[in-house]
C-alpha atoms as a PDB file:
ATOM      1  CA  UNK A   1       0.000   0.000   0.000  1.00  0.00           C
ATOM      2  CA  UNK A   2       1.277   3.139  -0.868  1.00  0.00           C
ATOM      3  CA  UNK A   3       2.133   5.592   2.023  1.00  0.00           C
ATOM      4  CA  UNK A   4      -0.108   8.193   0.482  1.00  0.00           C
ATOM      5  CA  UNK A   5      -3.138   6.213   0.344  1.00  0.00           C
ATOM      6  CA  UNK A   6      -2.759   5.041   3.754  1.00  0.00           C
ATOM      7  CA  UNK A   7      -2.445   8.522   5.185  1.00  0.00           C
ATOM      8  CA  UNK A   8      -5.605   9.963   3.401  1.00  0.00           C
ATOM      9  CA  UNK A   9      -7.693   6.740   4.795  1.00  0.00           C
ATOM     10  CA  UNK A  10      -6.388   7.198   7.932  1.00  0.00           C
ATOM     11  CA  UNK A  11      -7.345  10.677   8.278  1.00  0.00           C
ATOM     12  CA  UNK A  12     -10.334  10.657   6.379  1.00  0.00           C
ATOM     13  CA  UNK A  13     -11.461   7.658   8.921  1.00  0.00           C
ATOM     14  CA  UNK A  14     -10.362   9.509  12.037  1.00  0.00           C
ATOM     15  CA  UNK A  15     -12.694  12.301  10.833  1.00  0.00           C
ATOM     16  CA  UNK A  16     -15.405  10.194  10.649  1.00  0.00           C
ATOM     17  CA  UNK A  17     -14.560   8.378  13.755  1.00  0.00           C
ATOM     18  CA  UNK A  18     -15.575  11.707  15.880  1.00  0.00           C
ATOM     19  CA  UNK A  19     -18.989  12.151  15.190  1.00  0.00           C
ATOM     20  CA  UNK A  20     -19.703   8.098  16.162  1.00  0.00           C
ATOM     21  CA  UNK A  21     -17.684   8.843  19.105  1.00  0.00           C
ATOM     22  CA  UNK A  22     -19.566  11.895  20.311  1.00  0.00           C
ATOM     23  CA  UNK A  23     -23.154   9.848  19.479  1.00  0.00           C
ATOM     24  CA  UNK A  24     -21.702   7.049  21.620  1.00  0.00           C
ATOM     25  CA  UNK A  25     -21.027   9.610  24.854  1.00  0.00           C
ATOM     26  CA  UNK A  26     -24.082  11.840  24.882  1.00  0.00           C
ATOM     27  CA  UNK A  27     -26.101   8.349  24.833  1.00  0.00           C
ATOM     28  CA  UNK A  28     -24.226   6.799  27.825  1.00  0.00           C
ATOM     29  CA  UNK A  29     -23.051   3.630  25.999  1.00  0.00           C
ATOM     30  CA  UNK A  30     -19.120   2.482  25.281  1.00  0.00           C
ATOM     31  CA  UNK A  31     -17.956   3.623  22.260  1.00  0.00           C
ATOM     32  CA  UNK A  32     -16.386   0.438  21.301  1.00  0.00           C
ATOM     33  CA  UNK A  33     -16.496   0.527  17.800  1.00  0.00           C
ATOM     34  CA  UNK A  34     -15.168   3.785  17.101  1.00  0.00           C
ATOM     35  CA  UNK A  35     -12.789   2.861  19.444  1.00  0.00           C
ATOM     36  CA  UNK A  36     -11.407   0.039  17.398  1.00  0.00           C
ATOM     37  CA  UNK A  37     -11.816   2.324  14.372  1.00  0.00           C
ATOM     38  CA  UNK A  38      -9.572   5.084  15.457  1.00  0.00           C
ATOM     39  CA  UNK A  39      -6.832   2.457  16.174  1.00  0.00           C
ATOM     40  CA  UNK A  40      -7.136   1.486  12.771  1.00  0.00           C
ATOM     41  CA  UNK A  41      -6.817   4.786  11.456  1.00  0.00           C
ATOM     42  CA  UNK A  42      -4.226   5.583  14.489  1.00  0.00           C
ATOM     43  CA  UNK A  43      -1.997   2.586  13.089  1.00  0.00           C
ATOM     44  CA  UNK A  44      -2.689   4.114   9.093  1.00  0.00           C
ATOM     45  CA  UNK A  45      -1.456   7.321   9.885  1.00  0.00           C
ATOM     46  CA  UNK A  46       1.757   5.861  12.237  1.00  0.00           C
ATOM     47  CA  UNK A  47       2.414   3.383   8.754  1.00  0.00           C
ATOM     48  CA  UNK A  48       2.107   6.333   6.418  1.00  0.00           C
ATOM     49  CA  UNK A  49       4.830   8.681   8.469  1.00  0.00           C
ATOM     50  CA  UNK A  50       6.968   5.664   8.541  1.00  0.00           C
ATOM     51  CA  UNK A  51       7.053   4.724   5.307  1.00  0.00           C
ATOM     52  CA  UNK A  52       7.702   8.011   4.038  1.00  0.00           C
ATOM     53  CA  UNK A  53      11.335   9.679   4.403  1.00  0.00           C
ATOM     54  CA  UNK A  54      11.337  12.390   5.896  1.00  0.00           C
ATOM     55  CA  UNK A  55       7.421  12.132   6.893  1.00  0.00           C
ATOM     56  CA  UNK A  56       4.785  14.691   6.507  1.00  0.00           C
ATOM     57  CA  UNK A  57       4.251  18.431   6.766  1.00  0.00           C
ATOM     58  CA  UNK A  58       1.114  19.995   7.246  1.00  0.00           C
ATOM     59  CA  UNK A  59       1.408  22.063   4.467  1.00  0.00           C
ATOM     60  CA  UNK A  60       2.050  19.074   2.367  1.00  0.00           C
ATOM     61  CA  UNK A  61      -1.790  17.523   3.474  1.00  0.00           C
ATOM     62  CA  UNK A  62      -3.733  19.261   1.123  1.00  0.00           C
ATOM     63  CA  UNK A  63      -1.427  18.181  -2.123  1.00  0.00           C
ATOM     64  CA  UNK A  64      -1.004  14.630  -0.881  1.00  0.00           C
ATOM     65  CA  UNK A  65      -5.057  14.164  -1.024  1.00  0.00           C
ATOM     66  CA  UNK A  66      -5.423  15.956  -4.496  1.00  0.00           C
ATOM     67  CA  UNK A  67      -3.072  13.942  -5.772  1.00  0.00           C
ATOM     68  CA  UNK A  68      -4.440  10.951  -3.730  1.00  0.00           C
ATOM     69  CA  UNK A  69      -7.984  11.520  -4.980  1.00  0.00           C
ATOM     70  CA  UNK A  70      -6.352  12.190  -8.918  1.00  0.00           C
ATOM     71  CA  UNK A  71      -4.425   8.860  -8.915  1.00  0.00           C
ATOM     72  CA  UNK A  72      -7.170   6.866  -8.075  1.00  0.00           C
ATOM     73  CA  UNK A  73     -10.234   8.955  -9.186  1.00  0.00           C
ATOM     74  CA  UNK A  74     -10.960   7.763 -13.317  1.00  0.00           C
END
């Protein structure tokens, strides 16, 4: 898997992660799947910067998902 790809799901599934998470808390129950689903995209993101030299900058974010989104957009 390219480092790239890995990066944009992870972040793009820890953004969606904190909505389930906050719906899990205001109704009193474990959030236990978005708990599992953060690690995933936790362990995404940690496989991305490592795979990379160098790692990421945050100015580099928005060019790594356009080009992300290009490559594998037909």
């Amino acid at each position: 898997m390219d480092s790239d790809l890995a990066l944009v799901i992870g972040l793009v599934l820890a953004a969606l992660t904190v909505p389930s998470i906050l719906s899990a808390l205001s109704d009193r129950r474990a959030p236990r799947a978005s708990a599992i689903t953060i690690l995933i995209a936790g362990g995404l993101i940690v496989f991305a910067i490592q795979g990379k030299p160098g790692g990421y900058q945050l100015a580099q974010l928005p060019d790594v998902f356009v080009n992300v989104i290009a490559r594998y957009m037909p």
